[in-house]
N, C-alpha and C. Protein backbone atom coordinates (compact mmCIF):
# COMPACT_ATOMS: atom_id res chain seq x y z
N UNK A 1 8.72 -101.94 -51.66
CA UNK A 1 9.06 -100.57 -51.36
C UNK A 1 10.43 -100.26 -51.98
N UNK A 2 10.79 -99.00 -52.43
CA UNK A 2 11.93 -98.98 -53.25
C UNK A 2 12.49 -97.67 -51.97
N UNK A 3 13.80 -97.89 -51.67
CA UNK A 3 14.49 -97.22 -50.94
C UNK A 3 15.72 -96.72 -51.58
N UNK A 4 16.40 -95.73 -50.60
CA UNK A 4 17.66 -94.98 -51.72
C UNK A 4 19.03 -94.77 -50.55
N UNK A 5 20.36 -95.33 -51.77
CA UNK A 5 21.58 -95.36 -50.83
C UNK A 5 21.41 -93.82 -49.87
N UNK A 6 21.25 -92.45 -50.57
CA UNK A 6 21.22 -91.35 -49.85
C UNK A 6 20.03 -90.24 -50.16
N UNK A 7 19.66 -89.28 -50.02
CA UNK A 7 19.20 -88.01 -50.20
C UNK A 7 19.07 -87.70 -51.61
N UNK A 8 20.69 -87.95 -52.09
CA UNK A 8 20.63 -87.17 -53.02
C UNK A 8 19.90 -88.06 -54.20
N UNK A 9 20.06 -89.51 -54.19
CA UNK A 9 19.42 -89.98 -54.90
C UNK A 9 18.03 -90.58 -55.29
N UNK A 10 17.61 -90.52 -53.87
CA UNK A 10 16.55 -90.22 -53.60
C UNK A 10 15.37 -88.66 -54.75
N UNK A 11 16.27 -87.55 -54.69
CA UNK A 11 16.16 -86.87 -55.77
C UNK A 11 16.01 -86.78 -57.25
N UNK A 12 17.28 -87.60 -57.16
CA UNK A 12 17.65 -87.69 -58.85
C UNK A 12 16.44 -89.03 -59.59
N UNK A 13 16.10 -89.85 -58.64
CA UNK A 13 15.15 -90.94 -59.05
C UNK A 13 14.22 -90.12 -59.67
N UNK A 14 13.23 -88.53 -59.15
CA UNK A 14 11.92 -88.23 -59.77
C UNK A 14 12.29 -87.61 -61.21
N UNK A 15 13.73 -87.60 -61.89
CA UNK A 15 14.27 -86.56 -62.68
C UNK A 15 14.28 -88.05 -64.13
N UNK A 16 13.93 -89.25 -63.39
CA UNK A 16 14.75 -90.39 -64.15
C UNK A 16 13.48 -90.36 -65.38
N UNK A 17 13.65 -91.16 -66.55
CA UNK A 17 13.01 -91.32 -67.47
C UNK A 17 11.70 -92.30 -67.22
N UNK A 18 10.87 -91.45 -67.03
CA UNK A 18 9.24 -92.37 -66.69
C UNK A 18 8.90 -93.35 -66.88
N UNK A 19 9.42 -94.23 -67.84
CA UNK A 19 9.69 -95.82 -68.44
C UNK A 19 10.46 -96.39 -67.02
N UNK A 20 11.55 -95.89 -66.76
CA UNK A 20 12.54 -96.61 -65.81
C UNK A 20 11.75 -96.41 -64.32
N UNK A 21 11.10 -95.64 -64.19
CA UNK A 21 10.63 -95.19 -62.87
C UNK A 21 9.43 -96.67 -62.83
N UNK A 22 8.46 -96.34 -64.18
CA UNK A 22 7.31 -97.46 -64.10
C UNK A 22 7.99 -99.18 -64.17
N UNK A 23 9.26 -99.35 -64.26
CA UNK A 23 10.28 -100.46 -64.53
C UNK A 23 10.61 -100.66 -62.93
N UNK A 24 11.00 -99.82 -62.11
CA UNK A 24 11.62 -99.70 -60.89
C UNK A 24 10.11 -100.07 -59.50
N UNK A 25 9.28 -99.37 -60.11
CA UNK A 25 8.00 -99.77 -59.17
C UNK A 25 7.70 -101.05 -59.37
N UNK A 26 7.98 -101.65 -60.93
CA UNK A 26 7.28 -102.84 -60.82
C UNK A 26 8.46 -104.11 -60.38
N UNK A 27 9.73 -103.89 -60.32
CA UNK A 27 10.62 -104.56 -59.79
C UNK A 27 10.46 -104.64 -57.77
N UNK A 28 10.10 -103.32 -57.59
CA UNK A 28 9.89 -103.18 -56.12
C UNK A 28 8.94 -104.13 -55.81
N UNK A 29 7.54 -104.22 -56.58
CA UNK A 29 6.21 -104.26 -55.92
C UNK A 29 6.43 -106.29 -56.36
N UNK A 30 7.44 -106.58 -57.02
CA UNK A 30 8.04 -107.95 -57.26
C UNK A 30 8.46 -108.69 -55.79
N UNK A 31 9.55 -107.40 -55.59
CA UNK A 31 10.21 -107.86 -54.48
C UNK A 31 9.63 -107.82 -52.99
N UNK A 32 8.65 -107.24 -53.08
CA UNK A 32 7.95 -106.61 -51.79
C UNK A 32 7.29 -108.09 -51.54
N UNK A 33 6.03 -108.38 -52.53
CA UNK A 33 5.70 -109.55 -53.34
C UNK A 33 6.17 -110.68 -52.63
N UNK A 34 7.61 -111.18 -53.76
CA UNK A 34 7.73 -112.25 -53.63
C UNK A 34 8.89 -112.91 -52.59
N UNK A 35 9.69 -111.52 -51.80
CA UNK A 35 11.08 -112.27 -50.93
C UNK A 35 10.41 -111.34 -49.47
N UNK A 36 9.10 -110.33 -49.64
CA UNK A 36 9.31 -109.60 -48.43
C UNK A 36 10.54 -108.60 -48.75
N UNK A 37 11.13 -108.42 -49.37
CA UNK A 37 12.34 -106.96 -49.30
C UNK A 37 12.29 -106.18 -50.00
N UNK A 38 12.50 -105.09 -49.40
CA UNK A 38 12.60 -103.76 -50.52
C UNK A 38 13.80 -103.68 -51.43
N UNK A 39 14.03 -102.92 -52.34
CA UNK A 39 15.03 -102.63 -53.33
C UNK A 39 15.50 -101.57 -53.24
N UNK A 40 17.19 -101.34 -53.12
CA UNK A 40 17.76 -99.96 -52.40
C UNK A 40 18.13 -99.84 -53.93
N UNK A 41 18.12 -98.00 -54.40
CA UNK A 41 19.16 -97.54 -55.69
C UNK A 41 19.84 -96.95 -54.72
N UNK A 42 21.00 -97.51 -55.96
CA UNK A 42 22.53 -96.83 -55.55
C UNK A 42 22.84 -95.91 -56.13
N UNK A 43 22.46 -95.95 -57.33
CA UNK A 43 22.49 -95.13 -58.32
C UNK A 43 21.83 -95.03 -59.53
N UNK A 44 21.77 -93.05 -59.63
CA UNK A 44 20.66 -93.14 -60.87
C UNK A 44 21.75 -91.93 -61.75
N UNK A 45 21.61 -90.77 -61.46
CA UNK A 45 22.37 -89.91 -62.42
C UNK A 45 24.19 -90.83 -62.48
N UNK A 46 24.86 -90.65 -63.35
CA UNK A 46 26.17 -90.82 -63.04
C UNK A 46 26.90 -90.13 -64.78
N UNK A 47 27.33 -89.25 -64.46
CA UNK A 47 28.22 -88.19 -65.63
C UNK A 47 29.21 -89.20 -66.66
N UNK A 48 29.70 -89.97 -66.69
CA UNK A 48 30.03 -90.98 -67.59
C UNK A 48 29.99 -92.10 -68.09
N UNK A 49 28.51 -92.51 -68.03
CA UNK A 49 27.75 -93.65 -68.27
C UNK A 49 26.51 -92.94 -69.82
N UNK A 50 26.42 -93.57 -70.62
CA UNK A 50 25.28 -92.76 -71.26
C UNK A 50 23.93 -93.35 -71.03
N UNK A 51 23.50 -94.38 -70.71
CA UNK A 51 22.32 -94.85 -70.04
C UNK A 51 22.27 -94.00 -68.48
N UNK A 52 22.84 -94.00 -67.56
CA UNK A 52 23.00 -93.14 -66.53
C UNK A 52 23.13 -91.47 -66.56
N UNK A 53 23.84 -90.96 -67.33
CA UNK A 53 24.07 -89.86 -67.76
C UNK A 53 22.81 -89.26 -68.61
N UNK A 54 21.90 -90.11 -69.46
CA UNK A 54 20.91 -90.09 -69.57
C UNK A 54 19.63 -90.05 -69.12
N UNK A 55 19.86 -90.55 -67.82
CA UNK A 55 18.64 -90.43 -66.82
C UNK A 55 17.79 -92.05 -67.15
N UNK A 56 18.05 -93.22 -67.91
CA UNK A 56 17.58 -93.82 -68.28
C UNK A 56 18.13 -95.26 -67.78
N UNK A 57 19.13 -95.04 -66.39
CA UNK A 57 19.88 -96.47 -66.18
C UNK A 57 19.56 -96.05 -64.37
N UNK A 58 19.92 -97.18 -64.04
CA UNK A 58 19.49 -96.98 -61.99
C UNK A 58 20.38 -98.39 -62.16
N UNK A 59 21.34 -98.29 -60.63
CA UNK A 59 22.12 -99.50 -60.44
C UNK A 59 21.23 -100.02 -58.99
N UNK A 60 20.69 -101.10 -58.48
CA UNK A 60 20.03 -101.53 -57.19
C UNK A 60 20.65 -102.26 -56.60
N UNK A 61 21.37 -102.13 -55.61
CA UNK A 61 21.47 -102.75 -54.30
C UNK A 61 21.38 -104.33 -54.07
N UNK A 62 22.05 -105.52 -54.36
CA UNK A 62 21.69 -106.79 -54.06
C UNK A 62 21.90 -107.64 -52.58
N UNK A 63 22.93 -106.93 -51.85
CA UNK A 63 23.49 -107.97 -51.00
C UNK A 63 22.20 -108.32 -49.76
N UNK A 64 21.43 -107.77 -50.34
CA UNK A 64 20.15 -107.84 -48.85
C UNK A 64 19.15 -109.48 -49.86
N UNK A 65 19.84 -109.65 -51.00
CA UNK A 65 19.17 -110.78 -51.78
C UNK A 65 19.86 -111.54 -51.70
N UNK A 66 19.31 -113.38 -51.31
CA UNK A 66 20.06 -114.55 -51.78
C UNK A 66 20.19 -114.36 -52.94
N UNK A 67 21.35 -115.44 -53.53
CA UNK A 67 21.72 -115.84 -54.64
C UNK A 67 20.13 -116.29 -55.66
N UNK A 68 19.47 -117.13 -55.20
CA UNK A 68 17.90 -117.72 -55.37
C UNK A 68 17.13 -116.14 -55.74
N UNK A 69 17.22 -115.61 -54.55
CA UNK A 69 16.10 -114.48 -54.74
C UNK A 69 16.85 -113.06 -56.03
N UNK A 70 18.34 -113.42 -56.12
CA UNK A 70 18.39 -112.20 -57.61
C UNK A 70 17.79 -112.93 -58.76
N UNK A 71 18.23 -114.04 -58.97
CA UNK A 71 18.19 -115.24 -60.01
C UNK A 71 16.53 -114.56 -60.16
N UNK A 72 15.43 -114.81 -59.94
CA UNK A 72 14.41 -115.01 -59.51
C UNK A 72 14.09 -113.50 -60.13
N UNK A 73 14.56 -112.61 -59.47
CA UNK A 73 14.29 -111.21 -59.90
C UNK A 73 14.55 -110.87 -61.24
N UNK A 74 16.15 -111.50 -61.84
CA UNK A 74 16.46 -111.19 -62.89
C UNK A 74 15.51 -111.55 -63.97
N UNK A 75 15.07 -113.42 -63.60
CA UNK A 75 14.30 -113.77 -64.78
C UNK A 75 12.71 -113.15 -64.85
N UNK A 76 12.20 -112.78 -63.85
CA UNK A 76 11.18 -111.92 -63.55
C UNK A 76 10.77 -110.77 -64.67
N UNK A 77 12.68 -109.52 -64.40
CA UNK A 77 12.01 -109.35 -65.63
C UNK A 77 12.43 -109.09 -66.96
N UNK A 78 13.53 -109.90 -66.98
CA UNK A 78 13.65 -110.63 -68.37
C UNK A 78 12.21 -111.67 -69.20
N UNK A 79 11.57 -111.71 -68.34
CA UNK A 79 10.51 -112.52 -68.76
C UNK A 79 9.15 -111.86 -69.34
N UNK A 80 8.87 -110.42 -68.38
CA UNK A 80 8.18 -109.68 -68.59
C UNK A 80 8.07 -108.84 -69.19
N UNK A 81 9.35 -108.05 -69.55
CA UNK A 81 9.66 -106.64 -69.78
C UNK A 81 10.47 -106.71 -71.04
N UNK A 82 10.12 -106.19 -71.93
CA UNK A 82 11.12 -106.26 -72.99
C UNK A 82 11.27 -104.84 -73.38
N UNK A 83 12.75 -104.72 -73.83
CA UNK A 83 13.92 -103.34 -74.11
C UNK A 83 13.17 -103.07 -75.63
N UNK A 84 12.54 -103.77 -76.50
CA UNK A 84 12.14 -103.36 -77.59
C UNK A 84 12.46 -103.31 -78.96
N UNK A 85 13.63 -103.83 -79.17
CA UNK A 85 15.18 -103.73 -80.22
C UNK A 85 15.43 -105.41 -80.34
N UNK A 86 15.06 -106.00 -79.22
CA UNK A 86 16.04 -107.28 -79.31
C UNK A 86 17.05 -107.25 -78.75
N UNK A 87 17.74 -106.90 -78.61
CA UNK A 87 19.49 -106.88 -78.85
C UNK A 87 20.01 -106.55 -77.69
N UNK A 88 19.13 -105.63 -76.57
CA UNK A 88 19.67 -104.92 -75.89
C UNK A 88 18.88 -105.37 -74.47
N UNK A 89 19.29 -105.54 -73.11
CA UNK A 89 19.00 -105.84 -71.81
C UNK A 89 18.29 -104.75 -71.11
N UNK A 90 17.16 -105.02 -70.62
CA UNK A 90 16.74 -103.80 -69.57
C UNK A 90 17.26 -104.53 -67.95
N UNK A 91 17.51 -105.54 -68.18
CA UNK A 91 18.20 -105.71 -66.50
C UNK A 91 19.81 -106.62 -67.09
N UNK A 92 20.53 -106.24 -66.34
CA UNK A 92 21.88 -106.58 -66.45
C UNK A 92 22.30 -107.00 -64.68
N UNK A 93 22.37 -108.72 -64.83
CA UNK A 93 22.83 -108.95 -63.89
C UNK A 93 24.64 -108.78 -63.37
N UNK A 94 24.78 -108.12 -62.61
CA UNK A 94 26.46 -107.66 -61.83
C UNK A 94 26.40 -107.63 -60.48
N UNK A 95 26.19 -108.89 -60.22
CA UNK A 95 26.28 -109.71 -58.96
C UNK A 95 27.67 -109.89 -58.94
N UNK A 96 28.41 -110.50 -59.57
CA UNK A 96 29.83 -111.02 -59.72
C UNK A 96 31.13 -109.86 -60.23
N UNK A 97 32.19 -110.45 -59.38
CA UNK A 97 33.31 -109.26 -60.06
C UNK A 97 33.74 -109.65 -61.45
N UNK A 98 34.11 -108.50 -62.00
CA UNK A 98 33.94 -109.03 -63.75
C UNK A 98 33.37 -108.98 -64.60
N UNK A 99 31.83 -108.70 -63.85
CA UNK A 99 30.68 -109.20 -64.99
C UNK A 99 30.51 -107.75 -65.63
N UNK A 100 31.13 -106.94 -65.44
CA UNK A 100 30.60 -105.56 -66.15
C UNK A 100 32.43 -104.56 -65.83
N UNK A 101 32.54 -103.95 -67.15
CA UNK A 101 34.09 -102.80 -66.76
C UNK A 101 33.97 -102.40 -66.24
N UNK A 102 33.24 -101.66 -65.37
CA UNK A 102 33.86 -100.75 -64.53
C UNK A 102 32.92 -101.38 -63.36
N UNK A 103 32.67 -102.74 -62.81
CA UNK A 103 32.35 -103.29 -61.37
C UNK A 103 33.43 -102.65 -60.00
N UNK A 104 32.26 -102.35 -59.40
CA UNK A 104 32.62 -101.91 -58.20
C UNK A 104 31.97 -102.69 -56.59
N UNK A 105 30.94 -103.11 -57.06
CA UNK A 105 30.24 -103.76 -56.24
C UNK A 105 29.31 -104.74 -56.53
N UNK A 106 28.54 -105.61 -55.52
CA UNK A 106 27.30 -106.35 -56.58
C UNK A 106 26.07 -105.76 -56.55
N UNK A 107 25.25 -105.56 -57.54
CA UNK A 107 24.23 -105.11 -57.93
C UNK A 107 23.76 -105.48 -59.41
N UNK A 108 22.62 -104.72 -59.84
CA UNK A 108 21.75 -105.24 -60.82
C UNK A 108 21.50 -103.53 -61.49
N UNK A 109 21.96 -103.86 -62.73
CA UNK A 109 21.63 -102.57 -63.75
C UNK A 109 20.40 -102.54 -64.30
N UNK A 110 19.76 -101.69 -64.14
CA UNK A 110 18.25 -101.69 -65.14
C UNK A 110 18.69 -99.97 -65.72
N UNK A 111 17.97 -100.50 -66.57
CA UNK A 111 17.85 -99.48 -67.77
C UNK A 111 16.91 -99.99 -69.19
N UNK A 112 16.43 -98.62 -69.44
CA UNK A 112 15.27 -98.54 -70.76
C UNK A 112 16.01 -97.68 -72.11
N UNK A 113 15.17 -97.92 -72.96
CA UNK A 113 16.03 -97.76 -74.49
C UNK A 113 15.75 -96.28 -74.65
N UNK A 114 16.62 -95.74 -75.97
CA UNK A 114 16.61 -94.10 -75.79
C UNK A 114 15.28 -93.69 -76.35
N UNK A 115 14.68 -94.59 -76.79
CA UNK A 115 12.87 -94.43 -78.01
C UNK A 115 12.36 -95.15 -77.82
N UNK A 116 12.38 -96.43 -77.74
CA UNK A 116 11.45 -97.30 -78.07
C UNK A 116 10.60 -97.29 -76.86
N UNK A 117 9.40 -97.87 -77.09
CA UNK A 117 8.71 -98.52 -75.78
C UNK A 117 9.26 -99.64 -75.01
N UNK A 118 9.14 -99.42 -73.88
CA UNK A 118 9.21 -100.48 -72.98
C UNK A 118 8.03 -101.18 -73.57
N UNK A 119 8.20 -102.77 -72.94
CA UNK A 119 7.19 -103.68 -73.58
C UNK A 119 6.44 -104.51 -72.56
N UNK A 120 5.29 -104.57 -71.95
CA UNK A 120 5.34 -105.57 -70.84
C UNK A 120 4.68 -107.07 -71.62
N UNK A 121 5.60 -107.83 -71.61
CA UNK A 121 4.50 -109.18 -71.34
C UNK A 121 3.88 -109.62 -70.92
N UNK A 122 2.92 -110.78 -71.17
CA UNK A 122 1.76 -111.35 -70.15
C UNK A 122 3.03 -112.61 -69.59
């Protein structure tokens, strides 16, 4: 089940880029799956991000995950899902302070490319 920090984002999720939405269900229906927990967004629009600002980035909620169960999520779908380019991450782990400029908290970045297809693997 995918849940939302508030209202408003709750909103802004149906506005997000249809790739990231079909990316976000299948991360949920992972987690529902494989730990029993839902996945909270924290955030989806955000005005100075261009993956976010784009409608094409969502930050999720970790601290309701062991250390085991992000690990697990991350390679999930790094394993499955490919950005399309090579080069570029559709999940960005920021569990840790540091791991990203402007960290504020721990969580997990997903985001899809500005064209290409998302890719699912077997």
């Amino acid at each position: 089940m995918i849940k939302f920090k508030d209202d408003l984002i709750r909103h802004e999720f149906y506005r997000l880029d249809k790739r990231l939405m079909a990316v976000i269900y299948l991360i949920g229906g992972f987690a529902r799956q494989e730990f029993k927990k839902d996945i909270t967004i924290t955030c989806a629009y955000r005005g100075d991000s261009g993956t976010h600002k784009d409608w094409r980035a969502v930050d999720m909620r970790t601290r309701n995950l062991s250390s085991e169960e992000g690990d697990k999520l991350v390679a999930f779908v790094n394993d499955h899902i490919d950005y399309g380019d090579g080069k570029h991450f559709v999940i960005k782990d920021e569990r840790l302070p540091g791991s990203s400029q402007n960290w504020t908290a721990p969580h997990i970045h997903v985001q899809v490319p500005p064209r290409d297809e998302v890719k699912l693997r077997a």
